[in-house]
C-alpha atoms as a PDB file:
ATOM      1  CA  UNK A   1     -50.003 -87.896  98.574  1.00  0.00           C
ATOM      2  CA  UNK A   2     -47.595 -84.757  98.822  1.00  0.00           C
ATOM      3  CA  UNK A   3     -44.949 -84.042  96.864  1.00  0.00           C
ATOM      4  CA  UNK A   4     -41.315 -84.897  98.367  1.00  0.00           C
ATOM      5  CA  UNK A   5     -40.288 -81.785  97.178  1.00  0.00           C
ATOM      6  CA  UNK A   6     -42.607 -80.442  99.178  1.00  0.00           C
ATOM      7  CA  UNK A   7     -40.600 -81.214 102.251  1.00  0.00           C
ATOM      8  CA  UNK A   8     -37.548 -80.019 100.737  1.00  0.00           C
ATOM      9  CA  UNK A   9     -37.863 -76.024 101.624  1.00  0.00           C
ATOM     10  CA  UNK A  10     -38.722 -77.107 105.235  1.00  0.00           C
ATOM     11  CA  UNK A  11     -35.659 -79.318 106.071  1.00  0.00           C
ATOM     12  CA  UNK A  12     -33.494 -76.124 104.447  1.00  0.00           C
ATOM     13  CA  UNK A  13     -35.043 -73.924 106.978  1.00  0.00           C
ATOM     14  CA  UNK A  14     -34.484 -76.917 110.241  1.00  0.00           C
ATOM     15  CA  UNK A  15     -31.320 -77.161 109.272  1.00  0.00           C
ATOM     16  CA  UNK A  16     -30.003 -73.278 109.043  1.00  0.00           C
ATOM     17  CA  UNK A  17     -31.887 -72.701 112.447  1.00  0.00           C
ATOM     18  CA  UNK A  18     -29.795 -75.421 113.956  1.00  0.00           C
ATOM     19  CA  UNK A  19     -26.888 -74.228 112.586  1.00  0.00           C
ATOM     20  CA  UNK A  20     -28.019 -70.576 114.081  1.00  0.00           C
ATOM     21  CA  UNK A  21     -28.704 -72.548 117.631  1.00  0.00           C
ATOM     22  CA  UNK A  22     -25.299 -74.215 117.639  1.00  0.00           C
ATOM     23  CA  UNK A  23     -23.502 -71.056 116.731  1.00  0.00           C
ATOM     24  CA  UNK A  24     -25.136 -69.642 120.063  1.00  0.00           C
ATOM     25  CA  UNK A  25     -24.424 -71.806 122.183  1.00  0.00           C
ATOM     26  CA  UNK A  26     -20.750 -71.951 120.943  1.00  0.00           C
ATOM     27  CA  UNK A  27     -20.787 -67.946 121.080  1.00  0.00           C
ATOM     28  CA  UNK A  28     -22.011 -68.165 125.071  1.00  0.00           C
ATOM     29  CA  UNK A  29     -19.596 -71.244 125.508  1.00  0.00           C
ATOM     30  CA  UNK A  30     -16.958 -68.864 123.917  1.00  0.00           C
ATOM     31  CA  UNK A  31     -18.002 -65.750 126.344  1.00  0.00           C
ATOM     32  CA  UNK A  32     -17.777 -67.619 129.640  1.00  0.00           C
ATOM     33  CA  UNK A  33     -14.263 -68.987 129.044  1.00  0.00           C
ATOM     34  CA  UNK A  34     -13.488 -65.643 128.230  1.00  0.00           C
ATOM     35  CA  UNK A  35     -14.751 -64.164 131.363  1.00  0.00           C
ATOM     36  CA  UNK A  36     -13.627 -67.016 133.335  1.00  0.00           C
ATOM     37  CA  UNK A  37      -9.894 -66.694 132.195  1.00  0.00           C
ATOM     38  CA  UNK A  38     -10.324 -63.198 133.125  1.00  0.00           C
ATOM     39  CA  UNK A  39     -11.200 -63.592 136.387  1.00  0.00           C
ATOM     40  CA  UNK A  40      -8.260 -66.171 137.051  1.00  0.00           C
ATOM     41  CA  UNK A  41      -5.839 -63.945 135.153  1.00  0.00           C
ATOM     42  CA  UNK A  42      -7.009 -60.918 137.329  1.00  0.00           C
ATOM     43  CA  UNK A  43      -6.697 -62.775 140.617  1.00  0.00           C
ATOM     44  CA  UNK A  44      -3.720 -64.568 139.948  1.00  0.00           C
ATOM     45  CA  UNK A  45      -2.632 -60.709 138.905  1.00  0.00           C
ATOM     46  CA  UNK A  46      -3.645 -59.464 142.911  1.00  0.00           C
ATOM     47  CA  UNK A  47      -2.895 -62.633 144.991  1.00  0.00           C
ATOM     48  CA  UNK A  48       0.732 -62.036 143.018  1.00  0.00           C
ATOM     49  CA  UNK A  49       1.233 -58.789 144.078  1.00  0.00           C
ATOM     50  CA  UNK A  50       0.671 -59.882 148.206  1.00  0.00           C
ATOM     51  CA  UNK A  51       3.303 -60.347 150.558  1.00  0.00           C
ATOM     52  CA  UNK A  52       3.165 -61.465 154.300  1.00  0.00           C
ATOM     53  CA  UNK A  53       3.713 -58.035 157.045  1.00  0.00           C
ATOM     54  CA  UNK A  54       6.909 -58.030 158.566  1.00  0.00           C
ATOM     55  CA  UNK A  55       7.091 -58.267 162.055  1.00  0.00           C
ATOM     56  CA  UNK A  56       7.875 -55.380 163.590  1.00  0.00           C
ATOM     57  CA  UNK A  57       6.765 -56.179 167.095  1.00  0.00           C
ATOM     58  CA  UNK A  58      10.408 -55.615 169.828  1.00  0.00           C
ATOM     59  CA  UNK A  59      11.995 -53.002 166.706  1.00  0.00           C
ATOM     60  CA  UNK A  60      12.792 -49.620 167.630  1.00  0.00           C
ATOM     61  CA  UNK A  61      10.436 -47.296 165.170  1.00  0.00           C
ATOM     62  CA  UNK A  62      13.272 -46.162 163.236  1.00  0.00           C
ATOM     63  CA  UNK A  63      14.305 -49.884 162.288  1.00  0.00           C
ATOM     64  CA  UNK A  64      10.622 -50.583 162.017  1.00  0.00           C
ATOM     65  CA  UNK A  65       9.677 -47.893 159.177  1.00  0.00           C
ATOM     66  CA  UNK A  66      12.870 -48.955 157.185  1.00  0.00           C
ATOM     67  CA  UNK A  67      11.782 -53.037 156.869  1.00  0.00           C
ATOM     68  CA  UNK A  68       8.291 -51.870 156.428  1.00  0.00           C
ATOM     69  CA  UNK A  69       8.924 -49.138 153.560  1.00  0.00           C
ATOM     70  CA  UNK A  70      11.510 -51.402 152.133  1.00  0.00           C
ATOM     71  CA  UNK A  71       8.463 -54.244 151.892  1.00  0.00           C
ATOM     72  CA  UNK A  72       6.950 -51.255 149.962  1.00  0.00           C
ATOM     73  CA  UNK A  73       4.304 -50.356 153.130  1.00  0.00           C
ATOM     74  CA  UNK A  74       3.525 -47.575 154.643  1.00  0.00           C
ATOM     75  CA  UNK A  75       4.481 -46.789 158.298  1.00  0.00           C
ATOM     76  CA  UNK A  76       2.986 -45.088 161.168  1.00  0.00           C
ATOM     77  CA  UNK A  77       3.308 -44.787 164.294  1.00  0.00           C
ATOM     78  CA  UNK A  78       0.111 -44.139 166.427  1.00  0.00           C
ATOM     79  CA  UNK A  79       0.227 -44.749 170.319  1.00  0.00           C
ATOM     80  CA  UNK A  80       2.127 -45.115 172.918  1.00  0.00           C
ATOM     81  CA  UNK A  81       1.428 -47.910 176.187  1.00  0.00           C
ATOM     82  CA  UNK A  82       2.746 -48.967 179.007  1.00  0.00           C
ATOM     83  CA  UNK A  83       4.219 -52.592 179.130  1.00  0.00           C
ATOM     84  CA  UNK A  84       6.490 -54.759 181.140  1.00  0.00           C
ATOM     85  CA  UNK A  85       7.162 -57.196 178.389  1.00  0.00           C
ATOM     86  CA  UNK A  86       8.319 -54.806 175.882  1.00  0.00           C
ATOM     87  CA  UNK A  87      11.332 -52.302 176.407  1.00  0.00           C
ATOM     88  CA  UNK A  88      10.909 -48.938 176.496  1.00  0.00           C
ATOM     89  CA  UNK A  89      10.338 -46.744 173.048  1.00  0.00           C
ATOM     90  CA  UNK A  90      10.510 -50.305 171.065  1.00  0.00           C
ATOM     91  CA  UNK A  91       7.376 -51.423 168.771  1.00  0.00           C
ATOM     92  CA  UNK A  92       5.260 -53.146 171.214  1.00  0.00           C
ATOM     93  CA  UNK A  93       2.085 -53.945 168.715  1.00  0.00           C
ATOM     94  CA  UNK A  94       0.999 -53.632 165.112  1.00  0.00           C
ATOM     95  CA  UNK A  95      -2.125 -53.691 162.893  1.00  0.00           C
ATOM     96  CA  UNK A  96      -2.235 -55.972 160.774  1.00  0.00           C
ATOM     97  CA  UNK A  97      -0.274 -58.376 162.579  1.00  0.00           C
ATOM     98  CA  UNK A  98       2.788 -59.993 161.205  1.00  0.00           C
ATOM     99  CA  UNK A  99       2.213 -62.762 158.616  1.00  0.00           C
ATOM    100  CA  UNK A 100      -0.971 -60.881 157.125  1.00  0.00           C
ATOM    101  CA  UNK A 101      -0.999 -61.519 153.577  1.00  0.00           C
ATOM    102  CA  UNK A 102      -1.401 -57.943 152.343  1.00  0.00           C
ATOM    103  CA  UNK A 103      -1.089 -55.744 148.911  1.00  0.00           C
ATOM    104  CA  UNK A 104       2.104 -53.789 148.646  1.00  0.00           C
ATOM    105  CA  UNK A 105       1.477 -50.343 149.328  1.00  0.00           C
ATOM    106  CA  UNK A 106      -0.967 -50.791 152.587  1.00  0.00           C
ATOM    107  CA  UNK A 107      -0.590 -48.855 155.820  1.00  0.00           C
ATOM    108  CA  UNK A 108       1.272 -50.341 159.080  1.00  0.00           C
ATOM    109  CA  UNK A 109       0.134 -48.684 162.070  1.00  0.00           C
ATOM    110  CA  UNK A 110       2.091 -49.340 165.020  1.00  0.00           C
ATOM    111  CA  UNK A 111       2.094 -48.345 168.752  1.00  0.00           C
ATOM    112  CA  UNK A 112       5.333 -48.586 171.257  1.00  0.00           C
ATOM    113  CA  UNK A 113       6.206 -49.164 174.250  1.00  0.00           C
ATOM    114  CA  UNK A 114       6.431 -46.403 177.553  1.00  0.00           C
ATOM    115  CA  UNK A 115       7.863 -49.705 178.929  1.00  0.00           C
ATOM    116  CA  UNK A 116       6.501 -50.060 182.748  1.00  0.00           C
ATOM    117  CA  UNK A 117       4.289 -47.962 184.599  1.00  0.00           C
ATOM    118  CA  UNK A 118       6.143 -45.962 187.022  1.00  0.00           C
ATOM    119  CA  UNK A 119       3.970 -43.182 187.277  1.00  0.00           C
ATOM    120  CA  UNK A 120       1.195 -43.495 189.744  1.00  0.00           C
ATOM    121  CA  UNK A 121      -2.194 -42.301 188.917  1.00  0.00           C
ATOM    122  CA  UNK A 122      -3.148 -39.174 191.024  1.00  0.00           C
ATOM    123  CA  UNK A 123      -6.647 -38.592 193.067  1.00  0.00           C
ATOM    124  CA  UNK A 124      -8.126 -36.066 191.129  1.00  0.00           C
ATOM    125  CA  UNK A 125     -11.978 -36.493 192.924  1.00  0.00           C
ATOM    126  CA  UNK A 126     -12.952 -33.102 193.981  1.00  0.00           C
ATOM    127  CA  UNK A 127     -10.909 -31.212 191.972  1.00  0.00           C
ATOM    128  CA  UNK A 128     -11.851 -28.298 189.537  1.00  0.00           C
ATOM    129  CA  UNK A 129     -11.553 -29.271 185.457  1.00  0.00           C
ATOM    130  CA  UNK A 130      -8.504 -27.082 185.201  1.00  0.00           C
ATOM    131  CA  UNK A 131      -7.176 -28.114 188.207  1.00  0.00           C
ATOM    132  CA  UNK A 132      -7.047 -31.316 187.199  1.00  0.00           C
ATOM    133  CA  UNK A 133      -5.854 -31.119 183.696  1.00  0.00           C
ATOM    134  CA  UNK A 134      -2.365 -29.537 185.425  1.00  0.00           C
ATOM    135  CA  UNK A 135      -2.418 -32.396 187.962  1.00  0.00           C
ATOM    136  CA  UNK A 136      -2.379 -34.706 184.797  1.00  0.00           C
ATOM    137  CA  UNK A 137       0.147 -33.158 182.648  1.00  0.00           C
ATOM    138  CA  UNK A 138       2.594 -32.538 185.003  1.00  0.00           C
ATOM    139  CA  UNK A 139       3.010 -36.466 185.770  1.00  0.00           C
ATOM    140  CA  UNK A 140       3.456 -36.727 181.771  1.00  0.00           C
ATOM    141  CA  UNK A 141       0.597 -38.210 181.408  1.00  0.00           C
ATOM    142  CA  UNK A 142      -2.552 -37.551 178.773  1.00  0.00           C
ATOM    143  CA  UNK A 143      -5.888 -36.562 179.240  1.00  0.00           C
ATOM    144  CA  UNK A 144      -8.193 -38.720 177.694  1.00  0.00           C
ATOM    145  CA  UNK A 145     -12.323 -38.087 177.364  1.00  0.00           C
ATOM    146  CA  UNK A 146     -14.483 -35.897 179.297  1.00  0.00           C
ATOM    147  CA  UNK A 147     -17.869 -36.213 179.455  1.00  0.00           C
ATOM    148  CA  UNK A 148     -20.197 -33.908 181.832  1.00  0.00           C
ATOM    149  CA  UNK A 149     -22.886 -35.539 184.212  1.00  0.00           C
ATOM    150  CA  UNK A 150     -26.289 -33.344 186.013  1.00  0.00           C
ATOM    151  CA  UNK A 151     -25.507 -34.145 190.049  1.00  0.00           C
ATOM    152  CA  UNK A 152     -27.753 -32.759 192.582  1.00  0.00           C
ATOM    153  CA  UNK A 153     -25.891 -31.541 195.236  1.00  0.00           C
ATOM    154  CA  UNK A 154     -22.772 -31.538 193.324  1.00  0.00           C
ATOM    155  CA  UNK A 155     -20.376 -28.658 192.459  1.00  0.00           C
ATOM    156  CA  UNK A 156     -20.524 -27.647 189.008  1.00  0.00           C
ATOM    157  CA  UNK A 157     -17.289 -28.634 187.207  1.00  0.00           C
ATOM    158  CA  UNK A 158     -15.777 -30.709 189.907  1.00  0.00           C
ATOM    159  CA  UNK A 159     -14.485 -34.300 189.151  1.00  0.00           C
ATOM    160  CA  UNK A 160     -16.639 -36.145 190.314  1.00  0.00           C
ATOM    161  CA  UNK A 161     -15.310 -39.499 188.520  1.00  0.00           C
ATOM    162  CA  UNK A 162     -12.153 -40.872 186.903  1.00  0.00           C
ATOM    163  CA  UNK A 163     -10.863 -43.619 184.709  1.00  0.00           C
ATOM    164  CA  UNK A 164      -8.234 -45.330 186.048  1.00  0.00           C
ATOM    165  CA  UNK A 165      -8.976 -45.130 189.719  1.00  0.00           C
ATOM    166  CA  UNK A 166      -7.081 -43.240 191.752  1.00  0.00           C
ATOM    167  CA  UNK A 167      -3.317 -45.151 192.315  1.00  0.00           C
ATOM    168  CA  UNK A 168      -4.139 -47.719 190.094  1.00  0.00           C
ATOM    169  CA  UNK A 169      -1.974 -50.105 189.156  1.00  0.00           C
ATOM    170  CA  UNK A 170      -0.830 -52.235 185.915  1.00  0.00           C
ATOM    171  CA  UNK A 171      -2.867 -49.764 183.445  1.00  0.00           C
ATOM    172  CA  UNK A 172      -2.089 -49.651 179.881  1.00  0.00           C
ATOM    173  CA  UNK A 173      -2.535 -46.340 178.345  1.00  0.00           C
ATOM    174  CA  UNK A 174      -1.108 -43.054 179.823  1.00  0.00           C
ATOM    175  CA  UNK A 175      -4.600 -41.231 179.629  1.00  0.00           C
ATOM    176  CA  UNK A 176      -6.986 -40.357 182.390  1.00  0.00           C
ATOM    177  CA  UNK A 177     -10.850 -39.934 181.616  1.00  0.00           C
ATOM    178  CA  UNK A 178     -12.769 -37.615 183.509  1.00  0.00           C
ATOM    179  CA  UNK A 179     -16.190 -37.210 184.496  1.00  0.00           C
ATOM    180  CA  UNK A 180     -17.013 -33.656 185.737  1.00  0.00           C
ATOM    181  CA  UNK A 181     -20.812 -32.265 187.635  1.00  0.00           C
ATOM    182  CA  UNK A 182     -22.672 -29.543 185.877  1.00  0.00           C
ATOM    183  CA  UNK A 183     -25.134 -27.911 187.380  1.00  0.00           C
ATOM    184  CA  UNK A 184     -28.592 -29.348 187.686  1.00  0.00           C
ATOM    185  CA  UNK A 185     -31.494 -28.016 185.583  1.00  0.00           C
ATOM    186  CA  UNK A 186     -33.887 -25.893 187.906  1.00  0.00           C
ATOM    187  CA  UNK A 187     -37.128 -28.003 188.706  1.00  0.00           C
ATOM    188  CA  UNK A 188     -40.033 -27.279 186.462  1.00  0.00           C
ATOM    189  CA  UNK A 189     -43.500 -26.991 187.298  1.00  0.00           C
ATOM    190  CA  UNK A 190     -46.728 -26.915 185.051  1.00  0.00           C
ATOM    191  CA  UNK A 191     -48.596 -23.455 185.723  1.00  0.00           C
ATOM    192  CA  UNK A 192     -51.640 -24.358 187.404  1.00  0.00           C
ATOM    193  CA  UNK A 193     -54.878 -22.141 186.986  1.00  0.00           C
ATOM    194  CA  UNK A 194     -55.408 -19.684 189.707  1.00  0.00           C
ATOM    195  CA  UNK A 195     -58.575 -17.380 187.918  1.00  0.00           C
ATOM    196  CA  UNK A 196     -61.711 -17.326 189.935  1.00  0.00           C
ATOM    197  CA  UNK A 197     -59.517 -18.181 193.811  1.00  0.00           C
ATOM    198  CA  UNK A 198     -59.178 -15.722 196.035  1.00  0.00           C
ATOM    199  CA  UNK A 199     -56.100 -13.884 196.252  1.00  0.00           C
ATOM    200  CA  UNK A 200     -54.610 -15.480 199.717  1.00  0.00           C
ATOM    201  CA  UNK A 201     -55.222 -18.780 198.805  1.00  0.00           C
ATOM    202  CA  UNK A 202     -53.186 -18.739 195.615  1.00  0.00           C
ATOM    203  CA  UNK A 203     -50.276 -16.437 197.677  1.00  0.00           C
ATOM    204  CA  UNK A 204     -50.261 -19.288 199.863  1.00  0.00           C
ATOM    205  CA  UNK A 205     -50.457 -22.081 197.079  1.00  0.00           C
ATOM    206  CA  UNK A 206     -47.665 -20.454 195.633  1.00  0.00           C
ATOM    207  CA  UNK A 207     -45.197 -19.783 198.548  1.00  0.00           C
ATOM    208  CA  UNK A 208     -45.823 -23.598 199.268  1.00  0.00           C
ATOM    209  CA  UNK A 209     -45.117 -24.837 196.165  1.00  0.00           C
ATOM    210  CA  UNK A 210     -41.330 -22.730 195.724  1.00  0.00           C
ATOM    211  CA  UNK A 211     -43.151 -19.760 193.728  1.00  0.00           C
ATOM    212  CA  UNK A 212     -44.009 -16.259 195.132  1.00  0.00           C
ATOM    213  CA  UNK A 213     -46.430 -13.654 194.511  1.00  0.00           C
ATOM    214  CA  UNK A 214     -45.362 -10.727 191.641  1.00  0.00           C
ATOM    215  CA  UNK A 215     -47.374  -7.643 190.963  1.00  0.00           C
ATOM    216  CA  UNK A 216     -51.144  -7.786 191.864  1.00  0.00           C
ATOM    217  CA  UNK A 217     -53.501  -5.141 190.002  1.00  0.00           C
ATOM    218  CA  UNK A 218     -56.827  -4.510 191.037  1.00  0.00           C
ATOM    219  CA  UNK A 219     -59.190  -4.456 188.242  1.00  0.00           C
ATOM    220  CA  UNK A 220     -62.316  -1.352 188.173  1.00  0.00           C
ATOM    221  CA  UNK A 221     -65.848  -2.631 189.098  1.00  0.00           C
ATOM    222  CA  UNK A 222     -67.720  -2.756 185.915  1.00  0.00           C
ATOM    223  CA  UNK A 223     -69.674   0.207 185.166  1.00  0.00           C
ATOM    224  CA  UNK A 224     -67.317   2.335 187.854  1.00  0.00           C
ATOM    225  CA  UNK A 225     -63.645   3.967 187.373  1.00  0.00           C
ATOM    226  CA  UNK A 226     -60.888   2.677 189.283  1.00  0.00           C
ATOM    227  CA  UNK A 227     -60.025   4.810 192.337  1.00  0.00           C
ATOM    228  CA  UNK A 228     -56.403   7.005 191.485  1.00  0.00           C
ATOM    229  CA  UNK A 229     -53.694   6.679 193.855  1.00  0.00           C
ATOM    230  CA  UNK A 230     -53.204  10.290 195.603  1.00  0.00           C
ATOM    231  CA  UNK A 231     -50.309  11.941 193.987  1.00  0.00           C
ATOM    232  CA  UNK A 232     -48.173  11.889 197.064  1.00  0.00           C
ATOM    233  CA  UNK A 233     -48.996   8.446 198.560  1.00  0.00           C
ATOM    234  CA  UNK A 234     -45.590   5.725 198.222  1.00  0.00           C
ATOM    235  CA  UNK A 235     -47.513   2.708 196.485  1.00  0.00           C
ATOM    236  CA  UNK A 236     -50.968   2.034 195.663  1.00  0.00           C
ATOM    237  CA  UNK A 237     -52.815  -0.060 198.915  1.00  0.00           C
ATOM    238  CA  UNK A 238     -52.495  -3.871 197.941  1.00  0.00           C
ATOM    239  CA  UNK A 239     -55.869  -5.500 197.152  1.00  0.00           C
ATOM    240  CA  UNK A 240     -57.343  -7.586 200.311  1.00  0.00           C
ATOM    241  CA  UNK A 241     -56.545 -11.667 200.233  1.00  0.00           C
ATOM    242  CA  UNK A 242     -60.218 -12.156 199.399  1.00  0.00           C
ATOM    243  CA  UNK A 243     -60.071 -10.578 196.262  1.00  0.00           C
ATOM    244  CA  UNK A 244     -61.245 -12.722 193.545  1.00  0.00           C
ATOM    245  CA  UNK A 245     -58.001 -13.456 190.768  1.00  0.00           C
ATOM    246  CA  UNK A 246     -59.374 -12.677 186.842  1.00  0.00           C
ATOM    247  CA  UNK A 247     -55.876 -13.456 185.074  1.00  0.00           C
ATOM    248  CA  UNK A 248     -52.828 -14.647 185.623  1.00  0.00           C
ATOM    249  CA  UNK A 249     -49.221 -14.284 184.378  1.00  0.00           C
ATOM    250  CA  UNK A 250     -47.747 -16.852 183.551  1.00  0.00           C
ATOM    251  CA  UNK A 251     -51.254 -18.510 181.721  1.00  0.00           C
ATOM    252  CA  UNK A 252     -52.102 -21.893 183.402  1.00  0.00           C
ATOM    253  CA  UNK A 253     -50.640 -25.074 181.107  1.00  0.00           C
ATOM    254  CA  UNK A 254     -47.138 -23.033 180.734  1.00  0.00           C
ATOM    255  CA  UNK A 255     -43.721 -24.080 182.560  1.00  0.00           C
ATOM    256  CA  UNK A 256     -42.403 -22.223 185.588  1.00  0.00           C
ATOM    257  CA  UNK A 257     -39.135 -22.586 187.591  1.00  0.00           C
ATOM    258  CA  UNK A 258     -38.362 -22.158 191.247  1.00  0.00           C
ATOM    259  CA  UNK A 259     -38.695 -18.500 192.560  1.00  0.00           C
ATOM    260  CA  UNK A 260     -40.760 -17.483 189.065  1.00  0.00           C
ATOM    261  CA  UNK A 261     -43.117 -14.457 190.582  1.00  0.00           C
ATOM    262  CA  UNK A 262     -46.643 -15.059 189.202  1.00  0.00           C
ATOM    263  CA  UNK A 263     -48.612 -11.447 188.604  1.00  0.00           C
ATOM    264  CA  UNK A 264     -52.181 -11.532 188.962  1.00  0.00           C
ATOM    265  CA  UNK A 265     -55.103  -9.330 187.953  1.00  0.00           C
ATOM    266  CA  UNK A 266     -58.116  -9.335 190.830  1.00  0.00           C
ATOM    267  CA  UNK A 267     -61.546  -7.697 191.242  1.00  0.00           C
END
C-alpha cells in the first residue's frame, strides 16, 4: 500500500486550481456587472436627456422657432402647401411630429400653410419649355420636375404632359411638373451587303428602303487602264445599272440612318 503522504502533494495542487477556478469565475461575474451597470448608467444617461417635440402645428414660424429653440431644437422651415384647414403663413405640419420623444439638440423641420388654393392651374399642353416656365411663375406658382420623353410626331420641346392637370382643383403643393417631347432618334438600319449585285438593283434596294445612291466609281478591267475622262467633258459618264458592285461604303454589318448615301465601287 501507498504512502498517505503520497496523496498529500496532489490534494495541494486540487485545491490551488480550485481556488484559481473560483477566482475566474468571480473575475467574469465581476466584469459583467460592470458592463451591465454601464450600459444602464449610459442609457439612463440618453433616455434622461429626451424630451417630447413641441407642437408647433397652427404657430406662426416666428412663434414656432422660439418654443422649439427654447426646447433646445433646431428649427427650419422647409415648404410651403396649400390648405383649407390651416390659416395662411401658420405652421401647417412638422417632422417629427409633436410628442416624439427626441434628444435635445435635433432638427424640426416644418412646412406652412399658403392657406387655400386660389390660384387655378393653367393649360400649359402645347406650349414651348420657356413658354411655359413664364406661364408658371407669373401665377406665383413653382416649377417642379421636368423630365424629357422621345414622341414621334411630336414637336421637340413642347409640353406634351403636366402634373396637376390643367384647372385642377384641391392640389397641395404650388409646383407644376412638366413633361416636354424631344426629338425622336433617326431610324437605324443594319448595312446590308450589296458586292457581287448589279448596280440598279441595289439603287433600287436602296431608294426603297429610305437610302440613296452616293458616288459610284467604275473600277479598270484587270490587265487594262481605266479610260480618262476628256479634259473638257462636265463629269465622268455614270457606269450602266448592270454593272457588277465590288465594294461598298458603308461595309455591310455597320449602322445607317435615313437619307445615308451609300458609294459603291463597280466593274
Amino acid at each position: 500500500m501507498r504512502d498517505p503522504d503520497d496523496f498529500k502533494p496532489l490534494a495541494s495542487s486540487f485545491r490551488t486550481m480550485k481556488a484559481l477556478v473560483r477566482f475566474v469565475l468571480l473575475s467574469l461575474i465581476l466584469v459583467v456587472v460592470a458592463l451591465v451597470s454601464a450600459l444602464t448608467a449610459m442609457r439612463f444617461a440618453i433616455h434622461a436627456r429626451e424630451v417630447p417635440i413641441p407642437d408647433l402645428v397652427g404657430k406662426a414660424p416666428a412663434e414656432a422657432r422660439r418654443i422649439a429653440e427654447l426646447e433646445g431644437f433646431q428649427f427650419a422651415l422647409e415648404r410651403q402647401y396649400f390648405s383649407a384647414r390651416i390659416p395662411e403663413g401658420r405652421v401647417l405640419s412638422q417632422v417629427p411630429p409633436a410628442g416624439t420623444q427626441i434628444r435635445r439638440g435635433w432638427q424640426i423641420r416644418v412646412a406652412t400653410s399658403l392657406g387655400p388654393q386660389r390660384v387655378e392651374i393653367p393649360n400649359l399642353l402645347g406650349e414651348s419649355a420657356r413658354a411655359a416656365e413664364i406661364n408658371i411663375l407669373r401665377r406665383g406658382l413653382d416649377i417642379g420636375s421636368t423630365a424629357e420623353i422621345p414622341l414621334p410626331g411630336a414637336t421637340a420641346d413642347q409640353v406634351v404632359a403636366q402634373s396637376p392637370s390643367p384647372s385642377a382643383n384641391s392640389i397641395s403643393a404650388p409646383r407644376i411638373s412638366l413633361l416636354m417631347a424631344e426629338p425622336s432618334p433617326p431610324q437605324a438600319f443594319v448595312m446590308p451587303s450589296f458586292v457581287g449585285q448589279t448596280l440598279g438593283g441595289a439603287a433600287a434596294t436602296l431608294r426603297d428602303a429610305g437610302l440613296r445612291t452616293g458616288n459610284v466609281t467604275m473600277l479598270a478591267a484587270v490587265g487594262s487602264l481605266a479610260p480618262t475622262p476628256p479634259v473638257n467633258a462636265v463629269s465622268p459618264p455614270q457606269p450602266p445599272p448592270t454593272s457588277v458592285i465590288v465594294t461598298q461604303n458603308p461595309a455591310a454589318g455597320g449602322k445607317v440612318i435615313l437619307g445615308t448615301a451609300v458609294n459603291f465601287e463597280v466593274r
